[in-house]
PDB file of N, CA and C in Angstrom:
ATOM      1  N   UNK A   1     -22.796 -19.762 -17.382  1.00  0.00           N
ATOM      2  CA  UNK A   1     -22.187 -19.129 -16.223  1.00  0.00           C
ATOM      3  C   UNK A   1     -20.977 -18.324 -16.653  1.00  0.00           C
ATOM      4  N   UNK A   2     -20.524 -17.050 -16.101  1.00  0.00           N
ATOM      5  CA  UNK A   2     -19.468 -16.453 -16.471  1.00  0.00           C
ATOM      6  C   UNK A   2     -18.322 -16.973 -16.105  1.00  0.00           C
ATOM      7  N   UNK A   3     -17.570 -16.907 -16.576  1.00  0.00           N
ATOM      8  CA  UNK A   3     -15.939 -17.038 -16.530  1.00  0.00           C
ATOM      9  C   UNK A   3     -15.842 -16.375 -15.309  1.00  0.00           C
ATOM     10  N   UNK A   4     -15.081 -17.080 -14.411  1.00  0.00           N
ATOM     11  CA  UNK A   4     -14.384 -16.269 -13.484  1.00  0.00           C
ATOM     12  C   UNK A   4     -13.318 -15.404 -13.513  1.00  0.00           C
ATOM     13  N   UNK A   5     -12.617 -14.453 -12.993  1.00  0.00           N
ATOM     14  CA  UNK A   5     -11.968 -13.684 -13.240  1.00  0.00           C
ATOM     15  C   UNK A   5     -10.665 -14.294 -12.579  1.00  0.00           C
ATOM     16  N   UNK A   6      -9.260 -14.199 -13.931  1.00  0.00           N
ATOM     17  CA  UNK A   6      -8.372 -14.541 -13.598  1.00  0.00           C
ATOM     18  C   UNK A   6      -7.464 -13.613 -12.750  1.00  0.00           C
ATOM     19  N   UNK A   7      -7.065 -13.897 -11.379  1.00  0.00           N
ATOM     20  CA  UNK A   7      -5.555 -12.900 -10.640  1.00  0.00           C
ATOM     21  C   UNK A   7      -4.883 -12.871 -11.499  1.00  0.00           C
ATOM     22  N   UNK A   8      -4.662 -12.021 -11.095  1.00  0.00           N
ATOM     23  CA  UNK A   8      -3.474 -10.674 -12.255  1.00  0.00           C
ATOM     24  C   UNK A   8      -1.894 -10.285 -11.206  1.00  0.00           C
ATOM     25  N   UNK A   9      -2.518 -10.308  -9.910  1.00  0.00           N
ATOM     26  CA  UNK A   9      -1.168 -10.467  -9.016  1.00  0.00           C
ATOM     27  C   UNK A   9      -0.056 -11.350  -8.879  1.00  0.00           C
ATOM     28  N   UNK A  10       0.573 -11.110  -8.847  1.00  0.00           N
ATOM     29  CA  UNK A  10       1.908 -12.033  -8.749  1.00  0.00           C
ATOM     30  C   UNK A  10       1.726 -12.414  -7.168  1.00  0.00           C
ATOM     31  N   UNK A  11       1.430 -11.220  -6.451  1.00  0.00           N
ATOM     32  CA  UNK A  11       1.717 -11.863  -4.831  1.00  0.00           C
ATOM     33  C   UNK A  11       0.308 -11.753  -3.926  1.00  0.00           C
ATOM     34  N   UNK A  12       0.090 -12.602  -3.093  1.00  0.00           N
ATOM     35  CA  UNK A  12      -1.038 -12.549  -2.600  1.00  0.00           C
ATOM     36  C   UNK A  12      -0.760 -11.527  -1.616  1.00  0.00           C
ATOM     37  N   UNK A  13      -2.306 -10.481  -1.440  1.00  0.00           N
ATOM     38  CA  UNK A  13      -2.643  -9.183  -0.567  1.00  0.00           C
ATOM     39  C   UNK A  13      -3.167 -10.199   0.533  1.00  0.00           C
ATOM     40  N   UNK A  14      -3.165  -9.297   1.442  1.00  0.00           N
ATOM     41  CA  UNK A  14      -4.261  -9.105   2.985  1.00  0.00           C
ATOM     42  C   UNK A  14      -5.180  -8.103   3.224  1.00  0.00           C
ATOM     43  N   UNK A  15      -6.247  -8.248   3.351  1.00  0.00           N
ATOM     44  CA  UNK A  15      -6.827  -7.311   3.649  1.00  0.00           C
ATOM     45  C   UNK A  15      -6.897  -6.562   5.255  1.00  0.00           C
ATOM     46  N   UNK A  16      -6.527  -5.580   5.302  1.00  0.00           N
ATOM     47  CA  UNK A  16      -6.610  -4.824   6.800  1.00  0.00           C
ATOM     48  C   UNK A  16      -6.589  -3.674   6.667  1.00  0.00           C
ATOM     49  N   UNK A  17      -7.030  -3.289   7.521  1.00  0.00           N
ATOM     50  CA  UNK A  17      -7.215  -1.618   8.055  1.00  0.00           C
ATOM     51  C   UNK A  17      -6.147  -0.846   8.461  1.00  0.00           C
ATOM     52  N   UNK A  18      -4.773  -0.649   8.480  1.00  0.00           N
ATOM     53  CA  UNK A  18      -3.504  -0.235   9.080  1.00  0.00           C
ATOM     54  C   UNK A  18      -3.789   1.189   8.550  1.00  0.00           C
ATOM     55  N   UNK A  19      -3.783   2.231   9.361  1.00  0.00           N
ATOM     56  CA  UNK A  19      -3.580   3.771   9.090  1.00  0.00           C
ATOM     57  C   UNK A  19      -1.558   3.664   8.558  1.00  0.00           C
ATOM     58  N   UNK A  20      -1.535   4.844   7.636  1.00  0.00           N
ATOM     59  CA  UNK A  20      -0.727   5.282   7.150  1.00  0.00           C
ATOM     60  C   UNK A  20      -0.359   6.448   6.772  1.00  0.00           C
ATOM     61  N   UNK A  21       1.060   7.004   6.909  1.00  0.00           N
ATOM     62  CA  UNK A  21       1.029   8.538   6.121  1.00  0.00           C
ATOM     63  C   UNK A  21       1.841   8.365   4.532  1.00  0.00           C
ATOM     64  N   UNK A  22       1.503   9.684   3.840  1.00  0.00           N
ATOM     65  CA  UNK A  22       1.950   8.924   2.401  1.00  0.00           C
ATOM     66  C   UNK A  22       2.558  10.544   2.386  1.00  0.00           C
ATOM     67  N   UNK A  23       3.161  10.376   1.231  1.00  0.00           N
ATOM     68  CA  UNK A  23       3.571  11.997   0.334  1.00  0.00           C
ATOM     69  C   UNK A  23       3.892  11.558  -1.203  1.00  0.00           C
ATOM     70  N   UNK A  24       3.553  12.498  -2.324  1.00  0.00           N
ATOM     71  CA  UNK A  24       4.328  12.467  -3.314  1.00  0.00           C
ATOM     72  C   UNK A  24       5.915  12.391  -3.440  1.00  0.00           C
ATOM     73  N   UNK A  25       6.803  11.899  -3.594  1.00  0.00           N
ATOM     74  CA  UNK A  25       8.257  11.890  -3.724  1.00  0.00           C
ATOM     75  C   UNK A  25       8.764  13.354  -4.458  1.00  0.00           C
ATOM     76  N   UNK A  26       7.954  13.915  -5.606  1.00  0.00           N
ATOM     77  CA  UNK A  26       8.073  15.463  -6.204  1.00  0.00           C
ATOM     78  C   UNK A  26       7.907  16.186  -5.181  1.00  0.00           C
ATOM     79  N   UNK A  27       7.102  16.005  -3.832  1.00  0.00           N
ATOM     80  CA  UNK A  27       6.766  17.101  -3.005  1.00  0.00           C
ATOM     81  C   UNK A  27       7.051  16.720  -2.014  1.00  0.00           C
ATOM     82  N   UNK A  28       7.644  16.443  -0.926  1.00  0.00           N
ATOM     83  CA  UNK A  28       8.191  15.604   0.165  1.00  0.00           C
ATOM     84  C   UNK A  28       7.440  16.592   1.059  1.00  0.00           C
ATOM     85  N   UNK A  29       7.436  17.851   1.532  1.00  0.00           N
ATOM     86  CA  UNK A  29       7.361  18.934   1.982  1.00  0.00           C
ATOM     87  C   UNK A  29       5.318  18.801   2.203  1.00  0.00           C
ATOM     88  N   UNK A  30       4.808  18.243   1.520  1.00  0.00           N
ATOM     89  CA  UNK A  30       3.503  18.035   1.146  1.00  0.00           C
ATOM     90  C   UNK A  30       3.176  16.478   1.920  1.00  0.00           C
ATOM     91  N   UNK A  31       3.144  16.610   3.159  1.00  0.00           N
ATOM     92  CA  UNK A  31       2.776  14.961   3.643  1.00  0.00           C
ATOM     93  C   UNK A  31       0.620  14.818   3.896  1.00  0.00           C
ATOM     94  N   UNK A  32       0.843  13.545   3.427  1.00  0.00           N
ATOM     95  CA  UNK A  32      -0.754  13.677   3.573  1.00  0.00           C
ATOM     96  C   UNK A  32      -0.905  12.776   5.091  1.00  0.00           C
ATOM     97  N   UNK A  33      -1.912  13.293   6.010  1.00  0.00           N
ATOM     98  CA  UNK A  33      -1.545  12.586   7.195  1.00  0.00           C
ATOM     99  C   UNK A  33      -2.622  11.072   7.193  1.00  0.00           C
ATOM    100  N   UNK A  34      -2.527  10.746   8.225  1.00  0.00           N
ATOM    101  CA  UNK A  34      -3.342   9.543   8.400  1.00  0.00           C
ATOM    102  C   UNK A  34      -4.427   9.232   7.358  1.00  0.00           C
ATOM    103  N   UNK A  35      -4.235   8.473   6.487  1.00  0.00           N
ATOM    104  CA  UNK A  35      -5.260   7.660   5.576  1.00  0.00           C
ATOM    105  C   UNK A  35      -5.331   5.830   6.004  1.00  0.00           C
ATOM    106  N   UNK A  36      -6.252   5.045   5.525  1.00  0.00           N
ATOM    107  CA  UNK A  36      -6.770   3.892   6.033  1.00  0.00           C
ATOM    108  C   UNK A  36      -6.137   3.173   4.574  1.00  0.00           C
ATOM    109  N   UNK A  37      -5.360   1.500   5.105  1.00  0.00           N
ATOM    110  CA  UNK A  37      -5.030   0.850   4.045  1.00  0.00           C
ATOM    111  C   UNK A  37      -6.255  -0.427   3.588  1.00  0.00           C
ATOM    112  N   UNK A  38      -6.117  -0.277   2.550  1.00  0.00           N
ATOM    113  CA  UNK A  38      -7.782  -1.275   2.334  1.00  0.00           C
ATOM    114  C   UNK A  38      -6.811  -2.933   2.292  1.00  0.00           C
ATOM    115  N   UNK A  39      -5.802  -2.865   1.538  1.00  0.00           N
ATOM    116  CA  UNK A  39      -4.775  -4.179   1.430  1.00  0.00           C
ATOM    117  C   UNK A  39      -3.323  -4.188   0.746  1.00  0.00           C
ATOM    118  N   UNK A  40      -2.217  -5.274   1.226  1.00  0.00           N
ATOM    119  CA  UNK A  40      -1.570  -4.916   1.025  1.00  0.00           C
ATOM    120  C   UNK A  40      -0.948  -6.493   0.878  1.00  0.00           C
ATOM    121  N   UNK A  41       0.240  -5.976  -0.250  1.00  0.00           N
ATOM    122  CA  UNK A  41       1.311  -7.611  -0.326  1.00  0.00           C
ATOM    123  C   UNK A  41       2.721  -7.689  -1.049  1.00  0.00           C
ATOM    124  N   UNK A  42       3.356  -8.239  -0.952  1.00  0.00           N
ATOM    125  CA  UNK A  42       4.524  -8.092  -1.210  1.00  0.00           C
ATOM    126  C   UNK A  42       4.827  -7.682  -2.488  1.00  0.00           C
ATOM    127  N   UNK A  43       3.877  -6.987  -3.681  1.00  0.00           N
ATOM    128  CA  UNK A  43       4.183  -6.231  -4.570  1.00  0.00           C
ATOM    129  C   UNK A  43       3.729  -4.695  -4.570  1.00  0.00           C
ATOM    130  N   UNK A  44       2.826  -4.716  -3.395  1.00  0.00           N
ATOM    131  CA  UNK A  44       2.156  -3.642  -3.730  1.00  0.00           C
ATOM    132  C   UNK A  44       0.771  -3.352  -2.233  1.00  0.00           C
ATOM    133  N   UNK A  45      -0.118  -2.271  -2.639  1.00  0.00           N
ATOM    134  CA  UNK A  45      -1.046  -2.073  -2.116  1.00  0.00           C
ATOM    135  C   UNK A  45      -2.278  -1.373  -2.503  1.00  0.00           C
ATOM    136  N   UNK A  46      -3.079  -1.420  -1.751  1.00  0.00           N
ATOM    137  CA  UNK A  46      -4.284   0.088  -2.424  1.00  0.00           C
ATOM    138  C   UNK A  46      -4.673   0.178  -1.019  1.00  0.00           C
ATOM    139  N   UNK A  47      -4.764   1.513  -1.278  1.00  0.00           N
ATOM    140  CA  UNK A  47      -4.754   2.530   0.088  1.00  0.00           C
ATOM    141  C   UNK A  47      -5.980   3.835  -0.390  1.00  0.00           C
ATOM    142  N   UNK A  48      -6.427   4.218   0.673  1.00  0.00           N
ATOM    143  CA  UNK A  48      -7.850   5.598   0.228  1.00  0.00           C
ATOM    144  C   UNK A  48      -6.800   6.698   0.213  1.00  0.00           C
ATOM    145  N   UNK A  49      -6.760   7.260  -0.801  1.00  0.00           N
ATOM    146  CA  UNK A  49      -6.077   8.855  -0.447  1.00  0.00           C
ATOM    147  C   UNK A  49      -7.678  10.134  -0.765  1.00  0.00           C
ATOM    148  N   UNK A  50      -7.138  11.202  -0.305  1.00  0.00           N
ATOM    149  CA  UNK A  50      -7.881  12.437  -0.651  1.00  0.00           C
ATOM    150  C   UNK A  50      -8.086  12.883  -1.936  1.00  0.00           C
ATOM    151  N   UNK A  51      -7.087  12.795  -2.730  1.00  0.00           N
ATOM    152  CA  UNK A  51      -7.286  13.348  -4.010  1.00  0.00           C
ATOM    153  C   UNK A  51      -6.727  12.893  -4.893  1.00  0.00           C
ATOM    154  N   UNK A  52      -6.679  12.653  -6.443  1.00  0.00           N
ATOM    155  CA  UNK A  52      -6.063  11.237  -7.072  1.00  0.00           C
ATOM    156  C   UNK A  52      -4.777  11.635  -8.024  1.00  0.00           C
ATOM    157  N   UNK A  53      -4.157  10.874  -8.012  1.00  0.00           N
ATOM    158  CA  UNK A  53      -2.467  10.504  -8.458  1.00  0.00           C
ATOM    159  C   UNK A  53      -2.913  10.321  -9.965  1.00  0.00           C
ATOM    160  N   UNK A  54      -1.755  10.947 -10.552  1.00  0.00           N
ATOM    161  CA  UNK A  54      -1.911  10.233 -11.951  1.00  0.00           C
ATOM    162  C   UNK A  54      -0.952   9.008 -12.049  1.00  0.00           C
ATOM    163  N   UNK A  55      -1.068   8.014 -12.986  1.00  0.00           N
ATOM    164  CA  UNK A  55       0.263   6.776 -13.143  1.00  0.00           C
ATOM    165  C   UNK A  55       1.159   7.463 -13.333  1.00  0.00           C
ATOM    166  N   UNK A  56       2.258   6.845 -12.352  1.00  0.00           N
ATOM    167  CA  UNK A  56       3.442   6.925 -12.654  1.00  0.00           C
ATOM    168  C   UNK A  56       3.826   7.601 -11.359  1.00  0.00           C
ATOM    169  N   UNK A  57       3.122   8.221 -10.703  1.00  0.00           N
ATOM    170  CA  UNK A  57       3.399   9.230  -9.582  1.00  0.00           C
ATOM    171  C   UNK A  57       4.225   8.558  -8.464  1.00  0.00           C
ATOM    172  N   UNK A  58       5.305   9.410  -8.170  1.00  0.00           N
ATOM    173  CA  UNK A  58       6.384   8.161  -7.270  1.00  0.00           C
ATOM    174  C   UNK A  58       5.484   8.566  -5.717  1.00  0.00           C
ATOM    175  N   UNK A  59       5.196   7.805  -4.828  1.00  0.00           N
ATOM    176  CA  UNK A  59       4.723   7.745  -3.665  1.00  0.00           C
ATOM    177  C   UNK A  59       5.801   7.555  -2.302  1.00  0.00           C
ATOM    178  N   UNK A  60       5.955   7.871  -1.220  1.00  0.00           N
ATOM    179  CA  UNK A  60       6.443   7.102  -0.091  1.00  0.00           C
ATOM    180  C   UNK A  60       5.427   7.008   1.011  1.00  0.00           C
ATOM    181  N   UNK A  61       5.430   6.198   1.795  1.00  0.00           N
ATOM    182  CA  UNK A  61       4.281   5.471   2.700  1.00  0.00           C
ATOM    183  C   UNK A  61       5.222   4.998   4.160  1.00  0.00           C
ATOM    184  N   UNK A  62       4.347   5.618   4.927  1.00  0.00           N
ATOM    185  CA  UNK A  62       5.091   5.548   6.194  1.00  0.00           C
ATOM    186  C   UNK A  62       4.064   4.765   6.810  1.00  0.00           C
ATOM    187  N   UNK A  63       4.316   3.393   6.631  1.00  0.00           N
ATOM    188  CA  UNK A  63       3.401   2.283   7.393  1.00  0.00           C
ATOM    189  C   UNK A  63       3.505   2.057   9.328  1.00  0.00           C
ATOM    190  N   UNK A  64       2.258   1.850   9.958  1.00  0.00           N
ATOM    191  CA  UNK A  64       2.151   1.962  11.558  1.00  0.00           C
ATOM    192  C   UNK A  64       1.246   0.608  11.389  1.00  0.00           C
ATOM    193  N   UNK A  65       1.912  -0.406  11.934  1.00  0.00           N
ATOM    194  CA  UNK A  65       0.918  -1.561  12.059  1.00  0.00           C
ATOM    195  C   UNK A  65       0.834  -1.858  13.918  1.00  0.00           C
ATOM    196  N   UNK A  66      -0.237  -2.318  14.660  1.00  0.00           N
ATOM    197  CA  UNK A  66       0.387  -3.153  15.724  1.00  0.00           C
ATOM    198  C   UNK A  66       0.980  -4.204  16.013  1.00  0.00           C
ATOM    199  N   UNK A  67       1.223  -4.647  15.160  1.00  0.00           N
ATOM    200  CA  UNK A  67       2.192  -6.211  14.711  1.00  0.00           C
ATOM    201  C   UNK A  67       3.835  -5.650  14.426  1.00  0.00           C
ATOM    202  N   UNK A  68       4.147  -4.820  14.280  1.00  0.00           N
ATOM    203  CA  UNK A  68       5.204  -4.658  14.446  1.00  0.00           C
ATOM    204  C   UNK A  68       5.607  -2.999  15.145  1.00  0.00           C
ATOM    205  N   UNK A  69       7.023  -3.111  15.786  1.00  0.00           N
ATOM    206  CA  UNK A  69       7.324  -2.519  16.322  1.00  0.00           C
ATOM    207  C   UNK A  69       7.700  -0.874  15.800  1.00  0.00           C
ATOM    208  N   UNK A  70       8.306  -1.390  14.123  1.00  0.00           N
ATOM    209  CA  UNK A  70       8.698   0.244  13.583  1.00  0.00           C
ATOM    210  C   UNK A  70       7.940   1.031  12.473  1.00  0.00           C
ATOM    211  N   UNK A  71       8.111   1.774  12.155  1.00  0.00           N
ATOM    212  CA  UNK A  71       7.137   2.579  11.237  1.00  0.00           C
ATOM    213  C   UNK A  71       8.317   1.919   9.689  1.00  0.00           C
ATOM    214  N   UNK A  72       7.421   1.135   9.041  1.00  0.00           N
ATOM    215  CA  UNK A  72       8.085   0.781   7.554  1.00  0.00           C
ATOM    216  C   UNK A  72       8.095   2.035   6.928  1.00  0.00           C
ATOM    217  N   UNK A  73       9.175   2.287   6.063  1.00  0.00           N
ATOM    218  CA  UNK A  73       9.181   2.638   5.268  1.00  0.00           C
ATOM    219  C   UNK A  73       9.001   2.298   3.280  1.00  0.00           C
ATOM    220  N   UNK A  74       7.977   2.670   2.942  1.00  0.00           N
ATOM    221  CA  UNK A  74       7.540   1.671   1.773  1.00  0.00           C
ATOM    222  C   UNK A  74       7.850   2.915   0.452  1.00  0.00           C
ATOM    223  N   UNK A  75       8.061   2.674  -0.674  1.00  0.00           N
ATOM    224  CA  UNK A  75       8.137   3.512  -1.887  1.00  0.00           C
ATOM    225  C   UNK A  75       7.560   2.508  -2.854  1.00  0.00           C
ATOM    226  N   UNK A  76       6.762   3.290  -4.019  1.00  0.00           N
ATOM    227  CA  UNK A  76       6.206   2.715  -5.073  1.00  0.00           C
ATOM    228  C   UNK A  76       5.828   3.804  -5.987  1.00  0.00           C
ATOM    229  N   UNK A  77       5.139   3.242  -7.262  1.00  0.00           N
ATOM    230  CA  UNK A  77       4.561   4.103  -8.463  1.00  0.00           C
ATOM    231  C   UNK A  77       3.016   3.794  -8.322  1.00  0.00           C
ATOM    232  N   UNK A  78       2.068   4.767  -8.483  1.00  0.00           N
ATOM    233  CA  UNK A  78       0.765   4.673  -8.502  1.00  0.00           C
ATOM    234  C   UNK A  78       0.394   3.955  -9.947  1.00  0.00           C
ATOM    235  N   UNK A  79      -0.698   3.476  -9.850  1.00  0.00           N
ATOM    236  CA  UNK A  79      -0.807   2.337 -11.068  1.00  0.00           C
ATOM    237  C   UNK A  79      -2.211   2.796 -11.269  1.00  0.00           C
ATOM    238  N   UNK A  80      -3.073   3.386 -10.284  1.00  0.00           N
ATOM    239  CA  UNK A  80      -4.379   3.729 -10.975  1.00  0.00           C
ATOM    240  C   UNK A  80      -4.603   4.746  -9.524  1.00  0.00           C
ATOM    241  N   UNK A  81      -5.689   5.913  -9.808  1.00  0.00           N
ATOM    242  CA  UNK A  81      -6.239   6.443  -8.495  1.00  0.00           C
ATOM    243  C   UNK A  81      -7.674   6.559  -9.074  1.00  0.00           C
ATOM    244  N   UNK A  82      -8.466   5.638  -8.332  1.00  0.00           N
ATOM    245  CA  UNK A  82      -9.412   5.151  -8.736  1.00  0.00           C
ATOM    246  C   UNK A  82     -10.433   5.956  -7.914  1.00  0.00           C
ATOM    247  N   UNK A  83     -11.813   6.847  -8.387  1.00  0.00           N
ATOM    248  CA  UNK A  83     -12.503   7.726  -7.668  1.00  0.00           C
ATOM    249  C   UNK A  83     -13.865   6.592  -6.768  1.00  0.00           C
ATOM    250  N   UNK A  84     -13.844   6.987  -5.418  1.00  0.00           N
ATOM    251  CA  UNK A  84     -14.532   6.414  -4.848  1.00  0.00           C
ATOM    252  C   UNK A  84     -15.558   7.247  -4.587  1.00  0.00           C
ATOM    253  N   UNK A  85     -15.585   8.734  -4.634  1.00  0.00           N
ATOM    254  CA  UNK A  85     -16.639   9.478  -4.146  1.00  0.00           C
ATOM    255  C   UNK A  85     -16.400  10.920  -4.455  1.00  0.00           C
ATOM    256  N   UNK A  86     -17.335  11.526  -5.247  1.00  0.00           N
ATOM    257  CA  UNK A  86     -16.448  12.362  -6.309  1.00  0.00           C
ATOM    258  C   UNK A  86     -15.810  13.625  -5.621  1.00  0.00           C
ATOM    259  N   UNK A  87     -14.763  13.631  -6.213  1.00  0.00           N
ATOM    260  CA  UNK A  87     -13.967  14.795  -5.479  1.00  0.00           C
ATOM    261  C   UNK A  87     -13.274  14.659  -4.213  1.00  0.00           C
ATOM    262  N   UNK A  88     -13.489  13.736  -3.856  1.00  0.00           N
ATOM    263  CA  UNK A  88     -13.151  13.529  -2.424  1.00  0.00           C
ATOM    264  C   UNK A  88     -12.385  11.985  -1.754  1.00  0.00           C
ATOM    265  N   UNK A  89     -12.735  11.151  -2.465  1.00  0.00           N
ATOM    266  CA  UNK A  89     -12.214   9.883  -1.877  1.00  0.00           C
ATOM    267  C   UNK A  89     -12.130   8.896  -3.243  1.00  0.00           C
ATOM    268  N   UNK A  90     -10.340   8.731  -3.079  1.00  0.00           N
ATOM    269  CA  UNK A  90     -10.012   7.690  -4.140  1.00  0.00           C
ATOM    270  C   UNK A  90      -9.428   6.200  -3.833  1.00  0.00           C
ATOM    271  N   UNK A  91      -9.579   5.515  -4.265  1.00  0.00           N
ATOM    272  CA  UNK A  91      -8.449   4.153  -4.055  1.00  0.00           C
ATOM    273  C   UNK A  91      -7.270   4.359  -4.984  1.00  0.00           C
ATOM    274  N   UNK A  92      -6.066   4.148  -4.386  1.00  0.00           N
ATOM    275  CA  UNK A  92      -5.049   4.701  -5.132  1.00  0.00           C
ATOM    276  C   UNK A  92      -4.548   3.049  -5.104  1.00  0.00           C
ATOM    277  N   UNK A  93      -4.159   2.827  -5.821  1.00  0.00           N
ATOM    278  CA  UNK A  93      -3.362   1.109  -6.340  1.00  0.00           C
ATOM    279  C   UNK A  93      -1.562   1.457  -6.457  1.00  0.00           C
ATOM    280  N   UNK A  94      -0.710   0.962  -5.812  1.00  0.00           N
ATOM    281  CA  UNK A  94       0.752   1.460  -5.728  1.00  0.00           C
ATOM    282  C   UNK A  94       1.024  -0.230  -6.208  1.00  0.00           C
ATOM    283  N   UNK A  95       2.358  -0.226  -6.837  1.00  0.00           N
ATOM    284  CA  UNK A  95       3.453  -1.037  -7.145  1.00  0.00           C
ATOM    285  C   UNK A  95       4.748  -0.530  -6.782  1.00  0.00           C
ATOM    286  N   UNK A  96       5.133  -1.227  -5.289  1.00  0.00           N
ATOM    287  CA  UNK A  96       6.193  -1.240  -4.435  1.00  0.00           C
ATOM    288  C   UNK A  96       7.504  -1.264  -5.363  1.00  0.00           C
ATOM    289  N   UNK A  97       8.668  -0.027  -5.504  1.00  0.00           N
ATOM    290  CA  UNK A  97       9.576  -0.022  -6.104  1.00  0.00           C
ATOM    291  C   UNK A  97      10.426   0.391  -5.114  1.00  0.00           C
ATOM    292  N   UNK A  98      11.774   0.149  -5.553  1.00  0.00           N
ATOM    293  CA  UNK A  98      13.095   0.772  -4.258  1.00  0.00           C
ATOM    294  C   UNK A  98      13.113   0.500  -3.144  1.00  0.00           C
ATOM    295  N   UNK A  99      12.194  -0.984  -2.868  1.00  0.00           N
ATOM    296  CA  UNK A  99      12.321  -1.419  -1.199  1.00  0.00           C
ATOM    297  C   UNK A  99      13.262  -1.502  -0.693  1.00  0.00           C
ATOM    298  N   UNK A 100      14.070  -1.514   0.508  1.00  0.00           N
ATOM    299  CA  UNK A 100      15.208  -1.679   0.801  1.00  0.00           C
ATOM    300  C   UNK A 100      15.501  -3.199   1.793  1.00  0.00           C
ATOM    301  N   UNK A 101      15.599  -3.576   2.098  1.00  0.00           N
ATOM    302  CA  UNK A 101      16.538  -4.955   2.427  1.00  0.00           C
ATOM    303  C   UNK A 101      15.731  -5.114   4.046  1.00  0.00           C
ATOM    304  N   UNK A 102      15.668  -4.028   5.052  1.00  0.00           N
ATOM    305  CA  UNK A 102      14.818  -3.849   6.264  1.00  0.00           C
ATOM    306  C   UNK A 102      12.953  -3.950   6.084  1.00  0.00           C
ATOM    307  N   UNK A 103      12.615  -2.333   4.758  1.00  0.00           N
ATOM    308  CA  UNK A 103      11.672  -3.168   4.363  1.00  0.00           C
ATOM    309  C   UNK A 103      11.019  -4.167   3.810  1.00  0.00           C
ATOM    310  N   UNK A 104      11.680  -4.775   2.716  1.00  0.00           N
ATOM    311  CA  UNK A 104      11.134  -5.929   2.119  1.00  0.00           C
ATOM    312  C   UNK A 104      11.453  -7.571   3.662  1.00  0.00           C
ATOM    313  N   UNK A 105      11.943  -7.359   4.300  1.00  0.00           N
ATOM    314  CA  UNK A 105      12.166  -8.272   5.682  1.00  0.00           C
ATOM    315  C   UNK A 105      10.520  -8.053   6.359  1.00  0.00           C
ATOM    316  N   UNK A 106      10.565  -6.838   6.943  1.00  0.00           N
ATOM    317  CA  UNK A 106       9.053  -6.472   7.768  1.00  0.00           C
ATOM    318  C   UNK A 106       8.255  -6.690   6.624  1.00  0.00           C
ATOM    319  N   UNK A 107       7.721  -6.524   5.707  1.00  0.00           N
ATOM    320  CA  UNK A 107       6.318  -6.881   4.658  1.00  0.00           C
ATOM    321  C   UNK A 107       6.509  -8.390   4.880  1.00  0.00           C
ATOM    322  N   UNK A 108       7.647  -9.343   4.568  1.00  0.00           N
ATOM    323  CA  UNK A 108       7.780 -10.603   4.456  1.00  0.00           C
ATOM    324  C   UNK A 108       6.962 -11.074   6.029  1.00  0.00           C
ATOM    325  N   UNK A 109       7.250 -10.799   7.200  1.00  0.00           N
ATOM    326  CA  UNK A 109       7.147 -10.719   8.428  1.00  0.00           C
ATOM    327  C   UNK A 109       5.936 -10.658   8.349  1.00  0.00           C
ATOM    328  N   UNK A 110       4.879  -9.580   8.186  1.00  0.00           N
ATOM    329  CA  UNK A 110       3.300  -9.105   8.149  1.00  0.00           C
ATOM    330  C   UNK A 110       2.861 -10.162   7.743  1.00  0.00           C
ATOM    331  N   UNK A 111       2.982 -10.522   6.104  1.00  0.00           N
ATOM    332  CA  UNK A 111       2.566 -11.062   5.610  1.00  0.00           C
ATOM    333  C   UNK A 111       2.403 -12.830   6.222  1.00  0.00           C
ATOM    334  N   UNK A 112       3.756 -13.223   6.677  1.00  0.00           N
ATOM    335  CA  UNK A 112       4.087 -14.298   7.257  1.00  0.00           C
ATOM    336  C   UNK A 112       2.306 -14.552   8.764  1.00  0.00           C
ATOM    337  N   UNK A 113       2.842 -13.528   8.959  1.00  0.00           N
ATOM    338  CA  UNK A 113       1.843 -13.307  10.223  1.00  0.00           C
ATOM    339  C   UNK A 113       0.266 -13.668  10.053  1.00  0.00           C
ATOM    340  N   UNK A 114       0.033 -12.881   9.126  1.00  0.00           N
ATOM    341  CA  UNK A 114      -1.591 -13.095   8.881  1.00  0.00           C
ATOM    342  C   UNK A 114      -1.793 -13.980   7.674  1.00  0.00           C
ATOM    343  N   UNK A 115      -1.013 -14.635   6.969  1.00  0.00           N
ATOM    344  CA  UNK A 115      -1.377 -15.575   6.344  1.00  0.00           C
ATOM    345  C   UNK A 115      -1.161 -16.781   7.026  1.00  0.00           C
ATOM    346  N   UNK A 116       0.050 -17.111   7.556  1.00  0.00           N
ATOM    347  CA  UNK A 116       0.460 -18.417   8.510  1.00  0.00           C
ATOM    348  C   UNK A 116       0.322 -18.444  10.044  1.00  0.00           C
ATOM    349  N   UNK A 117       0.398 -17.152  10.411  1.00  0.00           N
ATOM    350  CA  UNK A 117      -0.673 -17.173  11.856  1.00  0.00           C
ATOM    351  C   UNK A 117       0.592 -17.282  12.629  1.00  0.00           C
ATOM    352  N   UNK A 118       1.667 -17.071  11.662  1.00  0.00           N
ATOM    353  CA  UNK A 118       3.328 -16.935  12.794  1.00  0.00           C
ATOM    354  C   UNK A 118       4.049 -15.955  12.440  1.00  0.00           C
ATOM    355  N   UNK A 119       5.366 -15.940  12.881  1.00  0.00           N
ATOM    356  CA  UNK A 119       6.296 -14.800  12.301  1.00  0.00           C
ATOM    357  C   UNK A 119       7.354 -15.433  11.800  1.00  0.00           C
ATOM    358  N   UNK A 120       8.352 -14.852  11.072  1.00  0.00           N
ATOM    359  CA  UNK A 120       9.553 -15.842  10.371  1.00  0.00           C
ATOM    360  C   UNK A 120      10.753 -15.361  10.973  1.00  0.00           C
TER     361      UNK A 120
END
């Protein structure tokens, strides 16, 4: 039987559907609008974008959940943009950097929510 595959995450994801807007941080001026989040967790996420990031690419993510009231603001580095359908649809993998003190509170909150079925 094969070996199972060891997690590599430090923090456990959720999986959900939350629409989001993103932009490159080099291009602020360049917003990509509504894309679908596949999962997300207190290090990070992977999200579908249109067209693919190379590593390293600084991201910002303007998160809309119905569980909470404000639009998060999230920043990270792309870690892979992985092609889902050629030319056209990628999974982009982010590692959450420069959170600030409001966002890293609301992710804690989400997360609280759909893993423990409460809020903190």
């Amino acid at each position: 039987m094969p070996k199972p595959k060891q997690e590599r995450r430090r923090y456990i994801r959720i999986k959900k559907s939350f629409l989001l807007t993103y932009f490159d941080k080099a291009q602020p001026h360049r917003k990509y609008e509504i894309t679908q989040l596949k999962n997300i967790g207190l290090g990070g996420m992977c999200f579908i974008t249109s067209h693919s990031f190379n590593p390293a690419a600084e991201l910002c993510i303007e998160l809309k959940t119905p569980y909470l009231a404000e639009t998060t603001h999230l920043e990270g580095v792309v870690l892979e943009s992985h092609e889902k359908m050629k030319n056209r649809i990628y999974e982009t993998r982010l590692e959450f950097r420069n959170l600030d003190t409001e966002a890293k509170i609301l992710l804690e909150k989400l997360m609280a929510y759909f893993l423990n079925g409460k809020t903190t």
